[in-house]
N, C-alpha and C. Protein backbone atom coordinates (compact mmCIF):
# COMPACT_ATOMS: atom_id res chain seq x y z
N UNK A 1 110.40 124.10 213.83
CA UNK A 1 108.96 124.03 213.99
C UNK A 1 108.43 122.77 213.31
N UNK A 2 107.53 121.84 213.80
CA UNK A 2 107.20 120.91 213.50
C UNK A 2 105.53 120.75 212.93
N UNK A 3 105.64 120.76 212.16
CA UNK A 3 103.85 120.82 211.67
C UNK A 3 103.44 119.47 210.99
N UNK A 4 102.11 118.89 210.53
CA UNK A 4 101.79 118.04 210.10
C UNK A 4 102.26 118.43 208.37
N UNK A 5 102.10 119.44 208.05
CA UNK A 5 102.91 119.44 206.53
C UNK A 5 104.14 120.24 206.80
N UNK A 6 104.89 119.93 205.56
CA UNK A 6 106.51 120.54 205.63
C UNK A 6 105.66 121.77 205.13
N UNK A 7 106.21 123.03 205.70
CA UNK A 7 106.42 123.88 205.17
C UNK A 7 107.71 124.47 205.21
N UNK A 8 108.18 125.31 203.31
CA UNK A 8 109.23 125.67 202.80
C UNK A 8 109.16 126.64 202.47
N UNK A 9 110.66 127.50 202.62
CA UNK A 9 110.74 128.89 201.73
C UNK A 9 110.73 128.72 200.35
N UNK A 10 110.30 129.17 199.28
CA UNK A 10 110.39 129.25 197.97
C UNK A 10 109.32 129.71 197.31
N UNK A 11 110.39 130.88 195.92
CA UNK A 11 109.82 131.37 195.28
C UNK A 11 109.00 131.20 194.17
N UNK A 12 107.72 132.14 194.30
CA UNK A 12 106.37 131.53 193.76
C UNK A 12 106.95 131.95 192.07
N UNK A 13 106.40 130.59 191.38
CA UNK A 13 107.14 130.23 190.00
C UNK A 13 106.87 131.44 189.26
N UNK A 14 107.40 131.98 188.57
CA UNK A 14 107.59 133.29 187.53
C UNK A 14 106.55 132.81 185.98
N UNK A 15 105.23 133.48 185.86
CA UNK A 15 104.77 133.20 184.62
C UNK A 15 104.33 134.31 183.81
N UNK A 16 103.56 134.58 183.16
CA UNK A 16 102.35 135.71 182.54
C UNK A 16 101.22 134.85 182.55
N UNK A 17 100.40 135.66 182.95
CA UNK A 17 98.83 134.77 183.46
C UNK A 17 97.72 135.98 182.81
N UNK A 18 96.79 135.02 182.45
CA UNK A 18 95.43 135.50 181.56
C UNK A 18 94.86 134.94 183.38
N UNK A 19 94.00 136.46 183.54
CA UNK A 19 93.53 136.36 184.88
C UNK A 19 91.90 136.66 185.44
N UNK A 20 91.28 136.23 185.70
CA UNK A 20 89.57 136.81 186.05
C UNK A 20 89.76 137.10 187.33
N UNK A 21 89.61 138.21 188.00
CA UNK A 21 89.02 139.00 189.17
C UNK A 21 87.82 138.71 189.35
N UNK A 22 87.06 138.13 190.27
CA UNK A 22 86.05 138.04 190.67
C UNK A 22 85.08 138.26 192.27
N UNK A 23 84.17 138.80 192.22
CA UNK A 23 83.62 138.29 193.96
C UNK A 23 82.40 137.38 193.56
N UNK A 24 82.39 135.75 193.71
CA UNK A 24 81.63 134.74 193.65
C UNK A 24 82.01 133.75 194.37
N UNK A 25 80.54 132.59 194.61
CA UNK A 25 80.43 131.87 195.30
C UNK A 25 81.53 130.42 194.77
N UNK A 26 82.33 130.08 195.83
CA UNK A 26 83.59 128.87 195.22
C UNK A 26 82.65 127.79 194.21
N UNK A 27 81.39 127.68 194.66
CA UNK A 27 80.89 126.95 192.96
C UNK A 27 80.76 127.20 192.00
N UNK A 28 81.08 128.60 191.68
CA UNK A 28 80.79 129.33 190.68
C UNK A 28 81.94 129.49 189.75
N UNK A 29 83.23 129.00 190.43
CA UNK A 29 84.58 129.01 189.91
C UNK A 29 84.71 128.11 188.45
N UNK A 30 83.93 126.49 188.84
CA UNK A 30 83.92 126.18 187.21
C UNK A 30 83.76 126.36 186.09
N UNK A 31 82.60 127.65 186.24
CA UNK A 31 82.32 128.02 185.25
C UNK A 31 83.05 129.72 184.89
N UNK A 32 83.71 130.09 185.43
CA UNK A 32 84.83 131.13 185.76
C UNK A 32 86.30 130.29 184.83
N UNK A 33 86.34 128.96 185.29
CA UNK A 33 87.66 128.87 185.02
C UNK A 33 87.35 127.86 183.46
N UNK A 34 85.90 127.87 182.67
CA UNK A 34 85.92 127.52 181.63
C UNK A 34 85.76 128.82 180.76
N UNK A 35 85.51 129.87 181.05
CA UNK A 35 85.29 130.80 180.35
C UNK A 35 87.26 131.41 180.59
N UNK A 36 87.62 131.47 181.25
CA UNK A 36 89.29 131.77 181.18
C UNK A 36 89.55 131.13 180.20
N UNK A 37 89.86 129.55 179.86
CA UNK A 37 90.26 128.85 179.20
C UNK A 37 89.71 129.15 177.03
N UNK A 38 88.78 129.85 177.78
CA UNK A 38 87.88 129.99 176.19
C UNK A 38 88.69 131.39 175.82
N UNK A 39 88.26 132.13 176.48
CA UNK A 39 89.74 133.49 176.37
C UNK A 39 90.80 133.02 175.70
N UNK A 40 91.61 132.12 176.70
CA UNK A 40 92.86 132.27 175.94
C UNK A 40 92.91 131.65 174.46
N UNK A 41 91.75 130.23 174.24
CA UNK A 41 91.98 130.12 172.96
C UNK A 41 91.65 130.96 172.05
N UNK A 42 90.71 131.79 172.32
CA UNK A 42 90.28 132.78 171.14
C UNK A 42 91.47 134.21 170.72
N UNK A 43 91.95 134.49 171.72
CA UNK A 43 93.22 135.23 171.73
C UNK A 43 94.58 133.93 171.16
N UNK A 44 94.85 133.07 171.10
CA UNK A 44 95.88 132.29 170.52
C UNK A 44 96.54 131.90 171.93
N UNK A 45 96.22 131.86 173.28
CA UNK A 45 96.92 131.14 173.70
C UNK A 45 97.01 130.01 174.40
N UNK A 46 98.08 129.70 174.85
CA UNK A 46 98.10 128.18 175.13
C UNK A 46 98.68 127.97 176.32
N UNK A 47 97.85 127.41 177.81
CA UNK A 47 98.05 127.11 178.95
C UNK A 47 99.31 126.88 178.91
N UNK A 48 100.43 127.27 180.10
CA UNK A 48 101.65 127.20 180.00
C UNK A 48 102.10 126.66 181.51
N UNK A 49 101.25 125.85 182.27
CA UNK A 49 101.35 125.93 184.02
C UNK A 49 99.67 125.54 184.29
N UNK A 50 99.87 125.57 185.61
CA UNK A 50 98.85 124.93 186.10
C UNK A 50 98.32 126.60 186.77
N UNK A 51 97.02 126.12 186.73
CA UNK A 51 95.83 127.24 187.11
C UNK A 51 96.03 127.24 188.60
N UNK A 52 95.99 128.32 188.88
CA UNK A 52 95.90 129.06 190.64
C UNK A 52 94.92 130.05 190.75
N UNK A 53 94.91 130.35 192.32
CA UNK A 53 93.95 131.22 192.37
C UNK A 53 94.26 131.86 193.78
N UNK A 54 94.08 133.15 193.33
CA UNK A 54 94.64 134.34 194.33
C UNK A 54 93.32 134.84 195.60
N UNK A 55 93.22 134.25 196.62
CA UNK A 55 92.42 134.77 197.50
C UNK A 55 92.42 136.00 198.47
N UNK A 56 91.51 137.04 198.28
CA UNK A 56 91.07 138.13 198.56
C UNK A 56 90.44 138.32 200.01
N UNK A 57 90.31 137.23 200.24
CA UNK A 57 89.01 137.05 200.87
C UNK A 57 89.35 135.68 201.52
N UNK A 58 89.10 134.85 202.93
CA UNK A 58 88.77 134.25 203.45
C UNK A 58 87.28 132.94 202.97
N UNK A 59 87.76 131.61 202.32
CA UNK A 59 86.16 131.64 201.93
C UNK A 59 85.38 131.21 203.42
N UNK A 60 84.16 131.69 203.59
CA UNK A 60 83.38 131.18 204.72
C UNK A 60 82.31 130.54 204.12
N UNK A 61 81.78 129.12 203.69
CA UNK A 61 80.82 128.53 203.68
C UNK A 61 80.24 128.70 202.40
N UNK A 62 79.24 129.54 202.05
CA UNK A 62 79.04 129.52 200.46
C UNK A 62 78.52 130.70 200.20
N UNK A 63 79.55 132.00 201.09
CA UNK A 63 79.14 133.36 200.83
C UNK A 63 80.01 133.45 199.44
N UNK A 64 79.71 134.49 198.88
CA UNK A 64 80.52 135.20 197.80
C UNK A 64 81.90 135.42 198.19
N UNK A 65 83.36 135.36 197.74
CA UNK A 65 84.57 135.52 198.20
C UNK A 65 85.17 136.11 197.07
N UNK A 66 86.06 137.29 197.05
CA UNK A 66 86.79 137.75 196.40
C UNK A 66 88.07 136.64 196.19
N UNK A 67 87.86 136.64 194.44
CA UNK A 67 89.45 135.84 194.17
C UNK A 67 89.44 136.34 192.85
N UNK A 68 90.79 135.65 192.57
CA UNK A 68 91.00 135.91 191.09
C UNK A 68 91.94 134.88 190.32
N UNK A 69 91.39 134.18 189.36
CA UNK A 69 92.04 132.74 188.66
C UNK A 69 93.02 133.56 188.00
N UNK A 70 94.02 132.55 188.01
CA UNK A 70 94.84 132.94 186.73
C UNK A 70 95.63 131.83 186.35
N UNK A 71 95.44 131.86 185.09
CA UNK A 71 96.07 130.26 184.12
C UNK A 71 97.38 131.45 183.63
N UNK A 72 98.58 130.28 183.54
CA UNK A 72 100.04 130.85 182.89
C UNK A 72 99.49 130.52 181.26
N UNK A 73 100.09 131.19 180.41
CA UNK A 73 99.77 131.41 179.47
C UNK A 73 101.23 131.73 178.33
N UNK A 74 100.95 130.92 176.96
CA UNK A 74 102.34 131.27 176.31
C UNK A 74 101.62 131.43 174.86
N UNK A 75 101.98 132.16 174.09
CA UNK A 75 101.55 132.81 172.76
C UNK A 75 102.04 134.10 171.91
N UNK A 76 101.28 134.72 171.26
CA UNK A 76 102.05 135.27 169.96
C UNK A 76 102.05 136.90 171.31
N UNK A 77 103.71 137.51 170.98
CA UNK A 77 104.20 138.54 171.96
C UNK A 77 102.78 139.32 172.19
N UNK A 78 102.50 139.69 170.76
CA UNK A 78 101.50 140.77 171.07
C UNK A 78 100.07 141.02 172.14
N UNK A 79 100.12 139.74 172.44
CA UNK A 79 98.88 139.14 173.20
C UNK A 79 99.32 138.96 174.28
N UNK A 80 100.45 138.68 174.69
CA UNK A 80 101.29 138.03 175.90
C UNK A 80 101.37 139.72 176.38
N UNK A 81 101.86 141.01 175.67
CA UNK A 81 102.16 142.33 176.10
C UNK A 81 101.06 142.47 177.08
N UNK A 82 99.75 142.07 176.58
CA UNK A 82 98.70 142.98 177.45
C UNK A 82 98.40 142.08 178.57
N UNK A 83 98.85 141.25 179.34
CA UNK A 83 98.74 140.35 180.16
C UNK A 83 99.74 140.35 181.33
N UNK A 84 99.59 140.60 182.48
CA UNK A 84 100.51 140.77 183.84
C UNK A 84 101.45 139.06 184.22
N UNK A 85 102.62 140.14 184.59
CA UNK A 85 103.51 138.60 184.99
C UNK A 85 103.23 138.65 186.26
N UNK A 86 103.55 137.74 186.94
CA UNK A 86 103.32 137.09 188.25
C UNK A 86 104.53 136.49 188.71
N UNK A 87 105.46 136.46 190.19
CA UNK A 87 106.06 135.25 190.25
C UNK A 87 107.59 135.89 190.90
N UNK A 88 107.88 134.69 191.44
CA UNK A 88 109.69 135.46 191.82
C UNK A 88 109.70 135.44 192.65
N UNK A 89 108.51 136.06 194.00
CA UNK A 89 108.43 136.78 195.01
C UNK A 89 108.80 135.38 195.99
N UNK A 90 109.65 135.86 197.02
CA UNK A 90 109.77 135.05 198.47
C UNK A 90 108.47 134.69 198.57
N UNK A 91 108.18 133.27 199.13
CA UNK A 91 106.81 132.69 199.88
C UNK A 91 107.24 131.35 200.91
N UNK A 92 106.35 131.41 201.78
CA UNK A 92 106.12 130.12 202.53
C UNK A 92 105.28 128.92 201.79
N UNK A 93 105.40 127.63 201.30
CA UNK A 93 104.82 126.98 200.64
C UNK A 93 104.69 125.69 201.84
N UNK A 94 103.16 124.91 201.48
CA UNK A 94 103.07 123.51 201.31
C UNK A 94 102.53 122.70 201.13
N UNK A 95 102.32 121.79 200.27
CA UNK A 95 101.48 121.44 199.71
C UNK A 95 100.91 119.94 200.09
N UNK A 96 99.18 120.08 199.73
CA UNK A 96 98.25 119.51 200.12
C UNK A 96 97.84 118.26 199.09
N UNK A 97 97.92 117.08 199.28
CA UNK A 97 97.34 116.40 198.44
C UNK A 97 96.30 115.10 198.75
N UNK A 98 95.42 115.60 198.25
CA UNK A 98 94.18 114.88 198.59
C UNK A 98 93.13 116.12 198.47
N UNK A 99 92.25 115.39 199.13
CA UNK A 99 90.72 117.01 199.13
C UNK A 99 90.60 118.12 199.99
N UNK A 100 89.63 118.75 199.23
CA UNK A 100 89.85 120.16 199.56
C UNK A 100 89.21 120.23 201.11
N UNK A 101 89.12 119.05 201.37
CA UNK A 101 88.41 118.84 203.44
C UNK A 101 89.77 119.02 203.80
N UNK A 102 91.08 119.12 203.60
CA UNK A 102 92.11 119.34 204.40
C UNK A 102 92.92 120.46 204.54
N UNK A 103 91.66 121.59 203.24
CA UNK A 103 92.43 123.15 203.67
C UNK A 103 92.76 124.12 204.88
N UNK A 104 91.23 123.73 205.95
CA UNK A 104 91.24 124.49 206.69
C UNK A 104 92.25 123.86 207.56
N UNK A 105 92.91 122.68 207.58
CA UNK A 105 94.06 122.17 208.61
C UNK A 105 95.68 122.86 208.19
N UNK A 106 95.51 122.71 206.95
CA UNK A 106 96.68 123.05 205.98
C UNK A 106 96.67 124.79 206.03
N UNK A 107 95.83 125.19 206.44
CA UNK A 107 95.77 127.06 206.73
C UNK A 107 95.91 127.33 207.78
N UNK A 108 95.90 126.09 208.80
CA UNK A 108 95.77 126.20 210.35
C UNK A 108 97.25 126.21 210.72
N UNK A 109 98.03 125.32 209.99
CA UNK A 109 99.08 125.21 210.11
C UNK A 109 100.34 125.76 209.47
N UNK A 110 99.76 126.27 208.36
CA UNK A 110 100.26 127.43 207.69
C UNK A 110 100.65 128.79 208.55
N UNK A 111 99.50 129.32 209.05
CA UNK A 111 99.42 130.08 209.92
C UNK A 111 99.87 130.13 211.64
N UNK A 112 100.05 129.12 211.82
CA UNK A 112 101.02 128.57 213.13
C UNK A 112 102.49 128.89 212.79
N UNK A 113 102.72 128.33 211.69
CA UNK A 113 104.27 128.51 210.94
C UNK A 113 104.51 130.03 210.79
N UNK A 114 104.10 130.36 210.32
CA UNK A 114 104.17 132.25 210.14
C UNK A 114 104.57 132.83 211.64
N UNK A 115 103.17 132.91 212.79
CA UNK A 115 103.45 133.04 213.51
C UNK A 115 104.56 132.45 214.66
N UNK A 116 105.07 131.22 214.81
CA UNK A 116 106.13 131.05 215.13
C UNK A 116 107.43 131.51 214.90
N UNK A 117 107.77 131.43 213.18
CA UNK A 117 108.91 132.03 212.93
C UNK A 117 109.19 133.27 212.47
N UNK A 118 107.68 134.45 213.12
CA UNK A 118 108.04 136.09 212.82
C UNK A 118 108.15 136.37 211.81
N UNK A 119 107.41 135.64 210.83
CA UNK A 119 107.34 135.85 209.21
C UNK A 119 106.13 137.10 209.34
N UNK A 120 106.51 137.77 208.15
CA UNK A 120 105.73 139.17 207.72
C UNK A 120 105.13 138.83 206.65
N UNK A 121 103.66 138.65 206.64
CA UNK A 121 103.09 138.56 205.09
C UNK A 121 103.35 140.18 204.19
N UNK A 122 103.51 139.33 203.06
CA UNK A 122 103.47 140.47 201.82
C UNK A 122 102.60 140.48 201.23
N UNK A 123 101.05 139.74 201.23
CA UNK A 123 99.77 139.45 200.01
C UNK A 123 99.23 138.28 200.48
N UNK A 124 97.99 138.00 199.72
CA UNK A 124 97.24 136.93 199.86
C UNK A 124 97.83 135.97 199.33
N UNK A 125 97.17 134.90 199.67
CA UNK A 125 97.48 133.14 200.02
C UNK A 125 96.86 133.42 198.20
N UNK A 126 97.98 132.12 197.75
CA UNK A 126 97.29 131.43 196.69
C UNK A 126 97.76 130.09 196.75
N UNK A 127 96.73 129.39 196.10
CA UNK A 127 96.55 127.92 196.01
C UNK A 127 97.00 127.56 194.34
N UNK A 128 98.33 127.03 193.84
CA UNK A 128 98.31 126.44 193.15
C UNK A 128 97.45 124.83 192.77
N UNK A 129 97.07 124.78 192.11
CA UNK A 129 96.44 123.50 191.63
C UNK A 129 97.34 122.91 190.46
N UNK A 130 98.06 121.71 191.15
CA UNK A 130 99.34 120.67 190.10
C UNK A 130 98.74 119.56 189.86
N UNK A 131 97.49 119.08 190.39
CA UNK A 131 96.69 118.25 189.79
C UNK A 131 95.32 118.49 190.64
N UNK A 132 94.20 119.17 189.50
CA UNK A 132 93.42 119.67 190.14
C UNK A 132 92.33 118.29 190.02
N UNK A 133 90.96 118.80 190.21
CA UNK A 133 90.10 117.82 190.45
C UNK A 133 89.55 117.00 188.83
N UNK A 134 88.82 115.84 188.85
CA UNK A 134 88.63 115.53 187.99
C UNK A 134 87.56 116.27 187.48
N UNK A 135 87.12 116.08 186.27
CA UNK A 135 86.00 117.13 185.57
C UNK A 135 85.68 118.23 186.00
N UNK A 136 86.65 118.45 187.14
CA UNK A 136 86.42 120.05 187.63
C UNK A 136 85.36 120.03 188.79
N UNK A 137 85.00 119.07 189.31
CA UNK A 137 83.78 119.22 190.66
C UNK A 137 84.35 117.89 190.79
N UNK A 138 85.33 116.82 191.48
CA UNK A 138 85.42 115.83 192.22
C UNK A 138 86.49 116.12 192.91
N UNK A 139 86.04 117.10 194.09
CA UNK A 139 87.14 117.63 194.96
C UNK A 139 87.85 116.65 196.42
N UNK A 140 86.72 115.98 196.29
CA UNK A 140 87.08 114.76 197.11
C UNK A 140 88.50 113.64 196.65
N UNK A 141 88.97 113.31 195.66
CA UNK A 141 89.65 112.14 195.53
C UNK A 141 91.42 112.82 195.92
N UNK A 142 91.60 111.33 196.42
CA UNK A 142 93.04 111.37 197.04
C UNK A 142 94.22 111.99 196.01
N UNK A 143 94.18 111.93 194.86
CA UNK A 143 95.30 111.96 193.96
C UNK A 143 95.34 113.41 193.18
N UNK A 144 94.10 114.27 193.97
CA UNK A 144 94.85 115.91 194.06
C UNK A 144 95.82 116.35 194.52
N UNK A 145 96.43 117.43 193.84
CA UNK A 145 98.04 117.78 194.72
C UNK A 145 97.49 119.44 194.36
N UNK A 146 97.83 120.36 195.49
CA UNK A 146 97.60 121.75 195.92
C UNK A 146 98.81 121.67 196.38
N UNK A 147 99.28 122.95 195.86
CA UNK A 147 100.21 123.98 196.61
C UNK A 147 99.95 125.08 197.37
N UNK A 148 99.99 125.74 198.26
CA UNK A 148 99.56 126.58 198.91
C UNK A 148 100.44 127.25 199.38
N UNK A 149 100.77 129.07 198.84
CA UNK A 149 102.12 129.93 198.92
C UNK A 149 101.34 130.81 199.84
N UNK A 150 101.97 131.24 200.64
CA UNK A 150 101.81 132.97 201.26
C UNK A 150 103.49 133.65 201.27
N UNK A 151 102.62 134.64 200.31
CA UNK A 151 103.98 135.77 200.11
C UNK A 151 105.10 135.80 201.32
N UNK A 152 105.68 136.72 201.54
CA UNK A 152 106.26 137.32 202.80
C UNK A 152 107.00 138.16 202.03
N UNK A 153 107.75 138.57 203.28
CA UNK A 153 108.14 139.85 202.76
C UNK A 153 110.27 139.66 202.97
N UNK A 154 110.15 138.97 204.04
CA UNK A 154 111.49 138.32 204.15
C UNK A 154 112.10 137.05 204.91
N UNK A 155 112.88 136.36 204.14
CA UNK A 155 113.21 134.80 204.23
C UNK A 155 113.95 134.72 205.41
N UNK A 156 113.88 133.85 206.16
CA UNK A 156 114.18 133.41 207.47
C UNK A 156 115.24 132.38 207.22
N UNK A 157 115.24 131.31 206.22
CA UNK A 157 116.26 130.15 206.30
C UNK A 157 117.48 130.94 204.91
């Protein structure tokens, strides 16, 4: 199958993540993902990975969308106990770099790939962010890099 991005089998990286559940509007995320970050320092911990975010929801335009951030996280056991691991699971990956104007192509084609090769989702799409935007609102510049996993349920290659 030939798509404008490679997409690959591989498993979504194994962490423990300090996580916010939310239903809000995608502008509302900066200030979502500075209050995460304030969490973990006040609990002792210390970003361990790059921040993702688990979509619930489809976003359409600038309705409210169910998601939920989650930063990897490394610190003292006791704090790390009450915090969910994430990770391991088979996924379809591929990643996007540049702005966030090239998701809906990169989901278009995501989703072409699935359906071509009889892949079975297992969960929602998440978007790693490996170099997210600058100050957190310059979603436009070229030298973003997104990853973009959908579960499945079983590997084809």
């Amino acid at each position: 199958m030939k798509t404008a991005y490679a997409v690959k089998e591989k498993d979504f990286p194994e962490w423990t993540v300090l996580s916010l559940k939310t239903k809000d509007s995608l502008r509302a995320m900066g200030k979502h993902i500075g209050g995460l970050y304030g969490q973990a320092k006040l609990r002792g911990l210390r970003p361990d990975g790059p921040l993702f975010t688990v979509y619930f929801e489809k976003p359409e335009g600038e309705a409210p969308v169910e998601y939920e951030l989650c930063l990897p996280v490394e610190g003292p056991t006791a704090e790390l106990d009450k915090l969910t691991d994430i990770g391991g699971d088979p996924c379809l990956c591929l990643r996007v770099r540049g702005s966030y104007a090239q998701f809906g192509a990169a989901y278009k084609a995501m989703g072409d790939f699935v359906t071509a090769g009889g892949y079975r989702l297992s969960g929602p799409p998440r978007e790693v962010y490996v170099r997210g935007p600058l100050f957190g609102f310059m979603t436009f510049l070229p030298t973003m890099v997104t990853d973009i996993y959908f579960p499945i349920l079983d590997r084809k290659a």
